[in-house]
PDB file of N, CA and C in Angstrom:
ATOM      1  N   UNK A   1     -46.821 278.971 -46.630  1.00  0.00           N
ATOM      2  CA  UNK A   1     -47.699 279.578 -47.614  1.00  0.00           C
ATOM      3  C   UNK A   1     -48.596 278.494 -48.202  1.00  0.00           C
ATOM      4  N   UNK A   2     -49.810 278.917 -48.349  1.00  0.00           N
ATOM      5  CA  UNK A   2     -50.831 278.046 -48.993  1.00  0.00           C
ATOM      6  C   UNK A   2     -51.187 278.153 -50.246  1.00  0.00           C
ATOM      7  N   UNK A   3     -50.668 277.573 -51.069  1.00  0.00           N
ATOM      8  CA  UNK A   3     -51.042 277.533 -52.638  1.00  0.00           C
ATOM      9  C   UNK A   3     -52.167 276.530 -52.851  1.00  0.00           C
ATOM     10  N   UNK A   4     -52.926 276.883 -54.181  1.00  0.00           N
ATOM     11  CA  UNK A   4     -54.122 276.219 -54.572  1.00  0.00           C
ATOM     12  C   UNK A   4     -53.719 275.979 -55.659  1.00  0.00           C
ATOM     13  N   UNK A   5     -53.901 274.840 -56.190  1.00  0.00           N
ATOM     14  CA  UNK A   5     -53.011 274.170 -57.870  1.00  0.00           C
ATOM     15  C   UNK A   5     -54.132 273.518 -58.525  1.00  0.00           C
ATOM     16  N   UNK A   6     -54.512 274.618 -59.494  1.00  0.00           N
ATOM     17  CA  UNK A   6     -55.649 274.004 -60.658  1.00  0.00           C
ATOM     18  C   UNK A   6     -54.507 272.993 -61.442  1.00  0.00           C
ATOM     19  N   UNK A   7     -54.790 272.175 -61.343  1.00  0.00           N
ATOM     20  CA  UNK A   7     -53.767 270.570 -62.228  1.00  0.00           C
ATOM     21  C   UNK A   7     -54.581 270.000 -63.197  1.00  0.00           C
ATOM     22  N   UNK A   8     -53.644 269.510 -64.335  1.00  0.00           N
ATOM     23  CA  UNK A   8     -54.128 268.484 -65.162  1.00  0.00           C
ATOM     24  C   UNK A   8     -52.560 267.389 -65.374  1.00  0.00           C
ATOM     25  N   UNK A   9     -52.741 266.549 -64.026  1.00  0.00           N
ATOM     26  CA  UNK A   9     -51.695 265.459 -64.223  1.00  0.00           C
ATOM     27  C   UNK A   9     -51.012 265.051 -65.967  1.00  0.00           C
ATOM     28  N   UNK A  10     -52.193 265.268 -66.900  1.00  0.00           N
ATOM     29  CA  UNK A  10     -51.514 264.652 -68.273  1.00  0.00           C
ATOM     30  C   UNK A  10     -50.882 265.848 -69.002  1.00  0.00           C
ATOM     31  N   UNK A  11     -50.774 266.797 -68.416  1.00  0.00           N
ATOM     32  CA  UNK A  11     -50.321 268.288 -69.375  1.00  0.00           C
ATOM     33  C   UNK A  11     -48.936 268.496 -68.479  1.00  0.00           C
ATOM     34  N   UNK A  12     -47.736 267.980 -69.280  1.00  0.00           N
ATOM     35  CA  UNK A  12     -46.346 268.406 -69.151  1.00  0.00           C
ATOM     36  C   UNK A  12     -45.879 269.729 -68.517  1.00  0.00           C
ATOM     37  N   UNK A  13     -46.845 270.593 -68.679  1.00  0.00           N
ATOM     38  CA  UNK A  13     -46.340 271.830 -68.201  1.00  0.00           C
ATOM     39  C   UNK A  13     -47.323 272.176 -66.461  1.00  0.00           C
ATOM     40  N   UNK A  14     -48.212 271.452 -66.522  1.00  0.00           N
ATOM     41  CA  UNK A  14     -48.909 271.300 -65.114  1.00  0.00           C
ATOM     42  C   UNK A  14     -47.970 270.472 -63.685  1.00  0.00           C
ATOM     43  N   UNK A  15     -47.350 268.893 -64.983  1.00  0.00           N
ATOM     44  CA  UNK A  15     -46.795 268.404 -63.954  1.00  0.00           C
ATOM     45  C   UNK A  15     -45.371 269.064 -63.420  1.00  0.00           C
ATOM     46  N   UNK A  16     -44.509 270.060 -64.524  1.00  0.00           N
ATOM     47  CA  UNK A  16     -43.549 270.354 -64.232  1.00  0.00           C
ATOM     48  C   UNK A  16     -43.704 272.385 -63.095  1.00  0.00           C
ATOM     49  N   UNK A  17     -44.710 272.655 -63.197  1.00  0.00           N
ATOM     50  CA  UNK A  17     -44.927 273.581 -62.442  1.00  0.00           C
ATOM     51  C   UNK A  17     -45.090 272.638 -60.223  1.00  0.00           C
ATOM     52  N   UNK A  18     -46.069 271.710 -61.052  1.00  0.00           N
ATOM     53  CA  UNK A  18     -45.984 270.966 -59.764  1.00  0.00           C
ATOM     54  C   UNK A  18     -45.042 270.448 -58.711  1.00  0.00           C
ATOM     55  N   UNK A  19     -43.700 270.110 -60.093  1.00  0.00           N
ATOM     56  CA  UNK A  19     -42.571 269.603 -59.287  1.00  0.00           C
ATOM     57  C   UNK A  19     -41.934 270.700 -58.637  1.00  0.00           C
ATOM     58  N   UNK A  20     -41.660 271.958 -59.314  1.00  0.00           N
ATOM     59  CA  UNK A  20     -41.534 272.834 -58.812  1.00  0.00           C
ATOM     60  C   UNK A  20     -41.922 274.003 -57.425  1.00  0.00           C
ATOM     61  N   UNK A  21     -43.191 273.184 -57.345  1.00  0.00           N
ATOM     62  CA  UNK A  21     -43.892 273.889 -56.504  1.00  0.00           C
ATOM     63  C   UNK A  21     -43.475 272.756 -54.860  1.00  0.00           C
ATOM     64  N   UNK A  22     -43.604 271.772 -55.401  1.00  0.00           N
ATOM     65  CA  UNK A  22     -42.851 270.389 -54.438  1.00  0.00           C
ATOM     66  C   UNK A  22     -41.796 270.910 -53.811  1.00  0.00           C
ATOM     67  N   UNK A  23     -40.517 271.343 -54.472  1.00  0.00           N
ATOM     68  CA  UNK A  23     -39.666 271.276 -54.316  1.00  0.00           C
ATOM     69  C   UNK A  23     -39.678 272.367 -52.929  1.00  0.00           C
ATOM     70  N   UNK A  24     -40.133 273.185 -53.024  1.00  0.00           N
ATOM     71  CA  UNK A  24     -40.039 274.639 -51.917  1.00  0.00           C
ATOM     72  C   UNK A  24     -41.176 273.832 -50.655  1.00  0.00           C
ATOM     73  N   UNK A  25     -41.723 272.786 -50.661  1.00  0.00           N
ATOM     74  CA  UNK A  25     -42.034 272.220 -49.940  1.00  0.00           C
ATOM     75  C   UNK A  25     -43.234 272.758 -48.944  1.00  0.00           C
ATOM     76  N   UNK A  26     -44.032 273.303 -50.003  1.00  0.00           N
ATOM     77  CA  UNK A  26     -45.521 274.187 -49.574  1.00  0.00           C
ATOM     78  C   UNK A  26     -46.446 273.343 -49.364  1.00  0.00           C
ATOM     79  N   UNK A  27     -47.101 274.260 -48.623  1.00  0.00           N
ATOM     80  CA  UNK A  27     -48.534 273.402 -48.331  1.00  0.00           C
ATOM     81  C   UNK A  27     -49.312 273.314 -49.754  1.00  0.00           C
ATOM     82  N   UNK A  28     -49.804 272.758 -50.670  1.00  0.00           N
ATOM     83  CA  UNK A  28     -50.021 272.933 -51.863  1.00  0.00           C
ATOM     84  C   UNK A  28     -51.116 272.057 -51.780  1.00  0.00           C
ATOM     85  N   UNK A  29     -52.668 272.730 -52.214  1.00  0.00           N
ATOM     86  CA  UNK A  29     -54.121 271.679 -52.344  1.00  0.00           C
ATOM     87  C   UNK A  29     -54.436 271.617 -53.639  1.00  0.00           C
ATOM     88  N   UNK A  30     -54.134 270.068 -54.269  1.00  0.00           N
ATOM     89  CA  UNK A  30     -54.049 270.086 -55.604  1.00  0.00           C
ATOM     90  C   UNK A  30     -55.939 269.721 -56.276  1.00  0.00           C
ATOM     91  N   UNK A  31     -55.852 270.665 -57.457  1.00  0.00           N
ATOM     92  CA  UNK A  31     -57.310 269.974 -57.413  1.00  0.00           C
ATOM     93  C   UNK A  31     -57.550 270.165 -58.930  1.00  0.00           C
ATOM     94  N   UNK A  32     -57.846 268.576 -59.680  1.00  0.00           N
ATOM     95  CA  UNK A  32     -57.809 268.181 -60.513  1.00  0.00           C
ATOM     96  C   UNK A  32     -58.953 268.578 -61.258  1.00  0.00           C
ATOM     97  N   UNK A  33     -58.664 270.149 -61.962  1.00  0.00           N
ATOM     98  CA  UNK A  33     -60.163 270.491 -62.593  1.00  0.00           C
ATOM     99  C   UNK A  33     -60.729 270.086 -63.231  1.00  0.00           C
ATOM    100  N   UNK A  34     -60.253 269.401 -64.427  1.00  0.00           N
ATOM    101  CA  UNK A  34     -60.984 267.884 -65.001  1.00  0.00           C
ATOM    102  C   UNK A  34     -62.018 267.004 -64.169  1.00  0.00           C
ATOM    103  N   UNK A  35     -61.809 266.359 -63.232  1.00  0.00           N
ATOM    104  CA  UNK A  35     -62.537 265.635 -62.062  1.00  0.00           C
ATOM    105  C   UNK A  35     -63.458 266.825 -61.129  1.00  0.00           C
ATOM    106  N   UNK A  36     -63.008 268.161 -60.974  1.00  0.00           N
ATOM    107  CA  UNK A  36     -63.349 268.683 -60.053  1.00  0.00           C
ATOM    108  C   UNK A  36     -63.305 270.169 -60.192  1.00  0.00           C
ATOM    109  N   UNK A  37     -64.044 270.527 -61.719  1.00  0.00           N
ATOM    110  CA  UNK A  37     -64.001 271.862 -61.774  1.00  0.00           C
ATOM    111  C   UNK A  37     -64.862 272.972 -60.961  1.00  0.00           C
ATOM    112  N   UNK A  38     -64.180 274.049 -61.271  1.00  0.00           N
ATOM    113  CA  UNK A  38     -64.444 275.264 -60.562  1.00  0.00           C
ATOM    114  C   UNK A  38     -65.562 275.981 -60.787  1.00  0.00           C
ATOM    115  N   UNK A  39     -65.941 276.251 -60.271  1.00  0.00           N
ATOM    116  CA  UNK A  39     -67.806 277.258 -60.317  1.00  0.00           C
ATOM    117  C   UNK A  39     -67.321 278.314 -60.650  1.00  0.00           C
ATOM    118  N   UNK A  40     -67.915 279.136 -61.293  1.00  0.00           N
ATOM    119  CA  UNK A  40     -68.178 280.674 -61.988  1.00  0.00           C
ATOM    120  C   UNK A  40     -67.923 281.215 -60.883  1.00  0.00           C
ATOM    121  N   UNK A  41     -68.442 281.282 -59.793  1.00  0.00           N
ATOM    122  CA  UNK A  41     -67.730 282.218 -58.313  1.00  0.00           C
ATOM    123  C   UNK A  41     -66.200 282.302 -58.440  1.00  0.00           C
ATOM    124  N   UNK A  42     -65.848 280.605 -58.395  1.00  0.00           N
ATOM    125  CA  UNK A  42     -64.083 280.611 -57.967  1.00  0.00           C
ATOM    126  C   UNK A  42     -63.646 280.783 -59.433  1.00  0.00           C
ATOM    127  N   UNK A  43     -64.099 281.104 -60.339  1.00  0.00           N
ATOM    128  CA  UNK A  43     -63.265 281.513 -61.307  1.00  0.00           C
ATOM    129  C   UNK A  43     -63.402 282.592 -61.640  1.00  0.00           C
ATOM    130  N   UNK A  44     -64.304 283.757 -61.347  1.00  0.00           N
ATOM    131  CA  UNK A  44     -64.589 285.282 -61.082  1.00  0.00           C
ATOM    132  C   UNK A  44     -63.723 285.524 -60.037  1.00  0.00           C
ATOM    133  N   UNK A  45     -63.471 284.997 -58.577  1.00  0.00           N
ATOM    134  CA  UNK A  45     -62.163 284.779 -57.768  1.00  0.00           C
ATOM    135  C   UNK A  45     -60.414 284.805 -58.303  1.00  0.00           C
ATOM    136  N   UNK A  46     -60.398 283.900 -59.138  1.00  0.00           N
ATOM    137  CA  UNK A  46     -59.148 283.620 -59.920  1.00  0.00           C
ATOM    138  C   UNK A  46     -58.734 285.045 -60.559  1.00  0.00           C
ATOM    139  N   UNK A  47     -60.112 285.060 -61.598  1.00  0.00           N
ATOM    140  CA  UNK A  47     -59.935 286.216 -62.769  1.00  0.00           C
ATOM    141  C   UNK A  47     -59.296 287.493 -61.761  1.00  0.00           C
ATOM    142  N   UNK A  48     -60.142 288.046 -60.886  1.00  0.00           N
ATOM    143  CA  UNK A  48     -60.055 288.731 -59.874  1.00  0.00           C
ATOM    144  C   UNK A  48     -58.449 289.056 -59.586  1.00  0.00           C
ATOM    145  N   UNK A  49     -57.839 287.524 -59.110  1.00  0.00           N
ATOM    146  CA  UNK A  49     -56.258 287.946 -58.552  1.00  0.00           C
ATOM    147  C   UNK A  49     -55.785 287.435 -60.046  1.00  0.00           C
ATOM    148  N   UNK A  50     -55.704 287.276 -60.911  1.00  0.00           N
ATOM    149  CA  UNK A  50     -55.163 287.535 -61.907  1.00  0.00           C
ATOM    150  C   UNK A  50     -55.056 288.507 -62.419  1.00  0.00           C
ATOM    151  N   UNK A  51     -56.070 289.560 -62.455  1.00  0.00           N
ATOM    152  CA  UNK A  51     -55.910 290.663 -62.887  1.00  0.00           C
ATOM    153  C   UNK A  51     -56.162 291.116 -64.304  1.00  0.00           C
ATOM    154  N   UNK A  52     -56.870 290.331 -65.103  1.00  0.00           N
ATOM    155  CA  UNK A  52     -56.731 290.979 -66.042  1.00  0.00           C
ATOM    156  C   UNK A  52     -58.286 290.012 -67.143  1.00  0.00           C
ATOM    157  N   UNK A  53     -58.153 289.628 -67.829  1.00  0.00           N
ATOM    158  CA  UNK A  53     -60.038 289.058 -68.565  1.00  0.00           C
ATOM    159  C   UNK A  53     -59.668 288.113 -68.587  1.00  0.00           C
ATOM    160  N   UNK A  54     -61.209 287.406 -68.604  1.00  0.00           N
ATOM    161  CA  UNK A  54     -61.093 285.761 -68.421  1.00  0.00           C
ATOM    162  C   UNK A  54     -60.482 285.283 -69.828  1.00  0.00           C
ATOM    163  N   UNK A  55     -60.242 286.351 -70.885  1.00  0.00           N
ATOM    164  CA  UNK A  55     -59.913 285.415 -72.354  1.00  0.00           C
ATOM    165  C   UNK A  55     -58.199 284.802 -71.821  1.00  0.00           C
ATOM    166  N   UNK A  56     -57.842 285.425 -70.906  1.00  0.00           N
ATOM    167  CA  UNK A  56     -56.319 284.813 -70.715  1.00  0.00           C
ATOM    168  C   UNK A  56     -56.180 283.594 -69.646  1.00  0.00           C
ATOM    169  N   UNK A  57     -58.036 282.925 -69.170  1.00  0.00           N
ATOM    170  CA  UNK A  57     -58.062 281.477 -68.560  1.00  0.00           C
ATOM    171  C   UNK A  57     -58.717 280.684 -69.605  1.00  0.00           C
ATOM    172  N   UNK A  58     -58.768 281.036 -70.860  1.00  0.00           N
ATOM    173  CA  UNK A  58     -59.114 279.725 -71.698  1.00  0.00           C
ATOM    174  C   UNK A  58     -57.781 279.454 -73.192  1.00  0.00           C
ATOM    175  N   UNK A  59     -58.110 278.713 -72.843  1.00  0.00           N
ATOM    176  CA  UNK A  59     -57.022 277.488 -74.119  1.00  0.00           C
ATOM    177  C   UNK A  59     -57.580 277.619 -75.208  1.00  0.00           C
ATOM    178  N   UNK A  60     -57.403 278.490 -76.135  1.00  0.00           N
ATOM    179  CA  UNK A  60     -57.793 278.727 -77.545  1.00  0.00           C
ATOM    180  C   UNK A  60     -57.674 277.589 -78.572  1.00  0.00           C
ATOM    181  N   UNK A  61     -56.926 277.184 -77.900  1.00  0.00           N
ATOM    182  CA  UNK A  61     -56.179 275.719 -78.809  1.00  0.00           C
ATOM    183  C   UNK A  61     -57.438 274.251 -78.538  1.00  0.00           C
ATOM    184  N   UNK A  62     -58.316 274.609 -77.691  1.00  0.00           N
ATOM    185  CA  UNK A  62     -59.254 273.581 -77.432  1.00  0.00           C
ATOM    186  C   UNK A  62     -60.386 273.610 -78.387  1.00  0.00           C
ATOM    187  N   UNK A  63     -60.928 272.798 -79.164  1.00  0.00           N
ATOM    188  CA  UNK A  63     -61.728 272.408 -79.944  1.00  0.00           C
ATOM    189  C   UNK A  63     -63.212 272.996 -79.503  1.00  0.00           C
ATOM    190  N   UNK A  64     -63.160 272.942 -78.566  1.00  0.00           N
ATOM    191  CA  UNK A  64     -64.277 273.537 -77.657  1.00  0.00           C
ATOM    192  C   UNK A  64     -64.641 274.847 -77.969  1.00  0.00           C
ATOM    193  N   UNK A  65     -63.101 275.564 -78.463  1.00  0.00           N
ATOM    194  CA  UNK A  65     -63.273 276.748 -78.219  1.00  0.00           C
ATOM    195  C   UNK A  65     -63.706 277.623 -79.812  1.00  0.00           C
ATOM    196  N   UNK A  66     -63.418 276.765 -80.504  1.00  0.00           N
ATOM    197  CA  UNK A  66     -63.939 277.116 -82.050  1.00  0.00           C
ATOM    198  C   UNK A  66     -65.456 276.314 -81.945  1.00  0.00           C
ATOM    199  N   UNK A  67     -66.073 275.463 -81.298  1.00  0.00           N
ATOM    200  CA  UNK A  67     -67.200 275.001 -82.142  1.00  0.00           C
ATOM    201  C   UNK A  67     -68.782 275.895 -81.415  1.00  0.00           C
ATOM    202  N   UNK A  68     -67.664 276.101 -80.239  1.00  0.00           N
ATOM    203  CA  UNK A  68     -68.767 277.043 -79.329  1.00  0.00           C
ATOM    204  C   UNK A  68     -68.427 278.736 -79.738  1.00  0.00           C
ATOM    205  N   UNK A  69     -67.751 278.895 -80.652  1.00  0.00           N
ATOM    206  CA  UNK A  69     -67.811 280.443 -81.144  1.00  0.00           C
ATOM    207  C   UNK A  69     -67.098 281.728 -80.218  1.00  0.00           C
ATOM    208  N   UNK A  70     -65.921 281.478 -79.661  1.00  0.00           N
ATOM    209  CA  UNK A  70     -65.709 281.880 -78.352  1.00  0.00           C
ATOM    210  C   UNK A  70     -65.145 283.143 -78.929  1.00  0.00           C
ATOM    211  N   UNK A  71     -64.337 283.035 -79.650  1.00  0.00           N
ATOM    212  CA  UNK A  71     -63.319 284.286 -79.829  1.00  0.00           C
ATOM    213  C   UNK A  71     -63.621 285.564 -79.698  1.00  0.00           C
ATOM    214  N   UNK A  72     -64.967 286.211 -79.745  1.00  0.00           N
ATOM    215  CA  UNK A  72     -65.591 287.478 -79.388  1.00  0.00           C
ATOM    216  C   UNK A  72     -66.247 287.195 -78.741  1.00  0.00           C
ATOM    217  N   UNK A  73     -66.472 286.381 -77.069  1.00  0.00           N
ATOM    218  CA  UNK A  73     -67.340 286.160 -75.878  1.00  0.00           C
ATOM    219  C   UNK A  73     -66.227 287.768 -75.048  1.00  0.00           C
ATOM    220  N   UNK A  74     -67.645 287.982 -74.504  1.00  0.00           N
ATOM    221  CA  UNK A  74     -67.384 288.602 -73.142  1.00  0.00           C
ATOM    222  C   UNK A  74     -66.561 287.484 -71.756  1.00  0.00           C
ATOM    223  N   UNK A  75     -66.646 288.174 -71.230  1.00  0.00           N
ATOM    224  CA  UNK A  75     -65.839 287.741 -69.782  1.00  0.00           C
ATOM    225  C   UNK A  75     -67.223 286.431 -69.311  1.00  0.00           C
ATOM    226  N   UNK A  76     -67.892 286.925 -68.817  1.00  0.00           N
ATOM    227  CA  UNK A  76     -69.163 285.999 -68.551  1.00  0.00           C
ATOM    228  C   UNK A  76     -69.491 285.044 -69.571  1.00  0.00           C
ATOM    229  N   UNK A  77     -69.100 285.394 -70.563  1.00  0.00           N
ATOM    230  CA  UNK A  77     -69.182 283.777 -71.858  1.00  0.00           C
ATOM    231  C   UNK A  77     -67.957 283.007 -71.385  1.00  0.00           C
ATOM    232  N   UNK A  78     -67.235 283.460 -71.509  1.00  0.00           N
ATOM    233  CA  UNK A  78     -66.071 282.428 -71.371  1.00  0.00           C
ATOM    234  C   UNK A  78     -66.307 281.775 -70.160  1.00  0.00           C
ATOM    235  N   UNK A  79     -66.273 282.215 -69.207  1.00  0.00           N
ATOM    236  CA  UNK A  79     -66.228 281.704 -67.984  1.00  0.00           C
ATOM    237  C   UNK A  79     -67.547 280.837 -67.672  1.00  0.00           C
ATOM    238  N   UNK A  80     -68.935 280.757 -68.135  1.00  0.00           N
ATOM    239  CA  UNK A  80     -69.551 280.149 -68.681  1.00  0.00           C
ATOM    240  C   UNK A  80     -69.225 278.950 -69.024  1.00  0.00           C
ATOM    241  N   UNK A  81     -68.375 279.137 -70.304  1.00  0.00           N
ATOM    242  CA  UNK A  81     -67.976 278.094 -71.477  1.00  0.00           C
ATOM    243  C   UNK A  81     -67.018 277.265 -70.262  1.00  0.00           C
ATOM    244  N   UNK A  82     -65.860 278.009 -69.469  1.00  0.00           N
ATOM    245  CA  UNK A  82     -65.238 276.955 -68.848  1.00  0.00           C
ATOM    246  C   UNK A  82     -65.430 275.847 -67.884  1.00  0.00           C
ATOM    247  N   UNK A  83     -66.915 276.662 -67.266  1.00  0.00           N
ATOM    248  CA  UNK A  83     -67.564 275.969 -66.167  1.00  0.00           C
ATOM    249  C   UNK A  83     -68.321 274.048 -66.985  1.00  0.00           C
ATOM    250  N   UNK A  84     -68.865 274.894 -67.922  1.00  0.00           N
ATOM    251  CA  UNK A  84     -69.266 273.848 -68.934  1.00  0.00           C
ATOM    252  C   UNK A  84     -68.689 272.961 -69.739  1.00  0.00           C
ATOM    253  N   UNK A  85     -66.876 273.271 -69.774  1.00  0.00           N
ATOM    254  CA  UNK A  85     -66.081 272.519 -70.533  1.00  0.00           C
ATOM    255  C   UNK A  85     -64.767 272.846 -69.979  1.00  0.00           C
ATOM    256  N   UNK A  86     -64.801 272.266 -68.746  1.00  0.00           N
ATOM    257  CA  UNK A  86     -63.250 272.212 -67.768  1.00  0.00           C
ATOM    258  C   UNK A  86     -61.933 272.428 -68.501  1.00  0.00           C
ATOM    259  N   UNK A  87     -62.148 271.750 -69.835  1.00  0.00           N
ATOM    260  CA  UNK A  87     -60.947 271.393 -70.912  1.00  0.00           C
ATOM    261  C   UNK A  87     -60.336 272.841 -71.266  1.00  0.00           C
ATOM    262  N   UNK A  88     -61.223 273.563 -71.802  1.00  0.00           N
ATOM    263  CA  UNK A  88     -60.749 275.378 -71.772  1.00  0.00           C
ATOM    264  C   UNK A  88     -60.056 276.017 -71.120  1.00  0.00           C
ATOM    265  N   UNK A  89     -59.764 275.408 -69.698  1.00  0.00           N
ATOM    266  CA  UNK A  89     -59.177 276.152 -68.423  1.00  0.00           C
ATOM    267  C   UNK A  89     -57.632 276.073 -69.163  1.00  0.00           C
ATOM    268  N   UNK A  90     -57.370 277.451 -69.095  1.00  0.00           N
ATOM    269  CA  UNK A  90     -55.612 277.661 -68.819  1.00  0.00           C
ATOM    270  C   UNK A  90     -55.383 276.386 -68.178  1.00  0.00           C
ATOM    271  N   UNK A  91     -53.941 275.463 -67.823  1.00  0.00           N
ATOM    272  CA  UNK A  91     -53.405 275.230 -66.763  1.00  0.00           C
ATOM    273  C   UNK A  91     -51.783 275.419 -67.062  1.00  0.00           C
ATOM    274  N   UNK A  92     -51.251 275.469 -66.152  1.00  0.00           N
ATOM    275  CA  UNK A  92     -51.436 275.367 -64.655  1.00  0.00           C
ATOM    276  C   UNK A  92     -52.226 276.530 -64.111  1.00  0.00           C
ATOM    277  N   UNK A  93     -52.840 276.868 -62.924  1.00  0.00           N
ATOM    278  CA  UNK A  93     -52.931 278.049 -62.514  1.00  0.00           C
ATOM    279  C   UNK A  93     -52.821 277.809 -60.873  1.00  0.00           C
ATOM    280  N   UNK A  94     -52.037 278.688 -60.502  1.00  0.00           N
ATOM    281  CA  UNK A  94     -51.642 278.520 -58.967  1.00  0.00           C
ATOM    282  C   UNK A  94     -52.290 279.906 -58.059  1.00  0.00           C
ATOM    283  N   UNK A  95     -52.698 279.769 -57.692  1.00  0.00           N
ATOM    284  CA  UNK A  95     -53.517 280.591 -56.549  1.00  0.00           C
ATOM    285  C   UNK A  95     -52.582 280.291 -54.712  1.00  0.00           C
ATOM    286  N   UNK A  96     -52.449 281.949 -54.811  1.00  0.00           N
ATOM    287  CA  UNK A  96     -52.411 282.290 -53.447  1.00  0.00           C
ATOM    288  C   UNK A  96     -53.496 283.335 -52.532  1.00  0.00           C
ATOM    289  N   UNK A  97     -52.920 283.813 -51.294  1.00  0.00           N
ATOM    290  CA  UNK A  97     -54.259 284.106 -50.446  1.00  0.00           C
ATOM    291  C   UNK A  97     -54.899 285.181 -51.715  1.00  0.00           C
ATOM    292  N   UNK A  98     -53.779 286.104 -52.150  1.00  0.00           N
ATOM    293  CA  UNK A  98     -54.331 287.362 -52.516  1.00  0.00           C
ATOM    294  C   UNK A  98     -53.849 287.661 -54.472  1.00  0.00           C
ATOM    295  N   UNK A  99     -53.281 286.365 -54.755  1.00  0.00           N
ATOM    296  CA  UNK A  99     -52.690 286.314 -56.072  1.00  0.00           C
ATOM    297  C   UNK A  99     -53.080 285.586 -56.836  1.00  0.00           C
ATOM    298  N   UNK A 100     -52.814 284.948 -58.561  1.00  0.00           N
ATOM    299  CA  UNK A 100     -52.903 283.965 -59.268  1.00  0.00           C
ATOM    300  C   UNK A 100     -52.110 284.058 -60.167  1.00  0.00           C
ATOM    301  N   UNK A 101     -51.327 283.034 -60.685  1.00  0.00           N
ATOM    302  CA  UNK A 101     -50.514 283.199 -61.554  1.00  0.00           C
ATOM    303  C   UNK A 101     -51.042 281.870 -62.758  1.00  0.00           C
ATOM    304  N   UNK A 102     -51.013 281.871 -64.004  1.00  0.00           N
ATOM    305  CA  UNK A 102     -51.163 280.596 -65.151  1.00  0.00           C
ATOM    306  C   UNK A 102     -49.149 279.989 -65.221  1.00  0.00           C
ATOM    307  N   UNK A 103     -48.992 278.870 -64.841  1.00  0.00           N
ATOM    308  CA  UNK A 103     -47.545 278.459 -64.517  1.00  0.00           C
ATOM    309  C   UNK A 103     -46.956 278.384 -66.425  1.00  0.00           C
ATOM    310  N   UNK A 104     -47.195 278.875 -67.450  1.00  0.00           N
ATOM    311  CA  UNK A 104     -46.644 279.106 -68.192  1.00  0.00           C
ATOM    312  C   UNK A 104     -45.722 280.177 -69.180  1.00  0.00           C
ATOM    313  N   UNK A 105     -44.895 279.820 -68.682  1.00  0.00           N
ATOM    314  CA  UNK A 105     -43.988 278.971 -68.985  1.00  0.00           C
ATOM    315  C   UNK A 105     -43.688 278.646 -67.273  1.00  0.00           C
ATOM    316  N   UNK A 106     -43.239 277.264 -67.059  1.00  0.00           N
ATOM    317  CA  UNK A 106     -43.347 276.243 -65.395  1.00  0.00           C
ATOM    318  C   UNK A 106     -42.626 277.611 -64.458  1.00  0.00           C
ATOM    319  N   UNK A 107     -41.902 278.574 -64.833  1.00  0.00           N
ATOM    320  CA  UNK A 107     -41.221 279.033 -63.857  1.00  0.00           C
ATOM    321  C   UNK A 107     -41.940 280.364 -63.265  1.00  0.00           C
ATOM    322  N   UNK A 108     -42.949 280.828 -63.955  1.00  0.00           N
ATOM    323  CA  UNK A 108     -43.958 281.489 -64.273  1.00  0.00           C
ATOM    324  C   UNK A 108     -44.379 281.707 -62.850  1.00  0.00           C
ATOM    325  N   UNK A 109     -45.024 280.316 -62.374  1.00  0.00           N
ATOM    326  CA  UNK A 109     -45.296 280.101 -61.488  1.00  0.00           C
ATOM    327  C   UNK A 109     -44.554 280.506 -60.284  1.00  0.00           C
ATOM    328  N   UNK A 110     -43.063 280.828 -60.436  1.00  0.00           N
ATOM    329  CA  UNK A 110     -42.877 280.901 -58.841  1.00  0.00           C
ATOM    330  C   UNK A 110     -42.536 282.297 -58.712  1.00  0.00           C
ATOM    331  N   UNK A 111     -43.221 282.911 -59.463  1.00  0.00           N
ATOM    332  CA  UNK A 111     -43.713 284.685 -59.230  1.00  0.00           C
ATOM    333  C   UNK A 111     -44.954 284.690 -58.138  1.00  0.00           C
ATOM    334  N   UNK A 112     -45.656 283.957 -57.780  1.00  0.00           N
ATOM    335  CA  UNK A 112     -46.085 284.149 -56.647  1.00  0.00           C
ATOM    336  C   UNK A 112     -45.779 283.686 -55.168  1.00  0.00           C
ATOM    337  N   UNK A 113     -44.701 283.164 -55.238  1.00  0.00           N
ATOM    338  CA  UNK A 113     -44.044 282.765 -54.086  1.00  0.00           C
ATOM    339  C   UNK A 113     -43.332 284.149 -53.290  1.00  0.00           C
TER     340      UNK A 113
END
């Protein structure tokens, strides 16, 4: 199985979804959205197999997210806002062919396995 791992190496709950994901010994393409965020396509993609509004791929808790006025954005604001400020992104979020899961709480994650 091919998993896709939105990561942020310094967030405790990214690296411990990771180890987890190690452990079952998957093909796993890690990609450090900080360094290498995601375009409005692949995160209309995500939203997509997630299932449900982009307000449940941003981090409310990010500074970002009060100074840019987010809390009543549509779907297309946010996702916007994340393209423009990587820091907003949920993580973990693990993507399969036809799924996505946010790895919180770490075990979260192995609902799409």
């Amino acid at each position: 199985m091919h998993i896709t791992f939105y990561h942020n190496p310094r967030c405790s709950k990214s690296r411990a979804v990771l180890s987890l994901l190690k452990e079952r010994q998957l093909d796993i393409e890690i990609i450090e959205y900080l360094k290498t965020p995601p375009n409005s396509s692949t995160l209309h993609e995500i939203l997509g197999k997630l299932g449900g509004s982009a307000a449940q791929l941003v981090r409310t808790s990010e500074k970002e997210y009060q100074t840019l006025h987010l809390a009543q954005a549509d779907n297309d604001r946010l996702i916007e806002a994340i393209v423009e400020h990587p820091i907003l992104m949920q993580r973990p979020i693990i993507v399969s062919k036809d799924r996505a899961v946010i790895g919180r709480p770490p075990e979260q994650a192995l609902t799409i396995l």
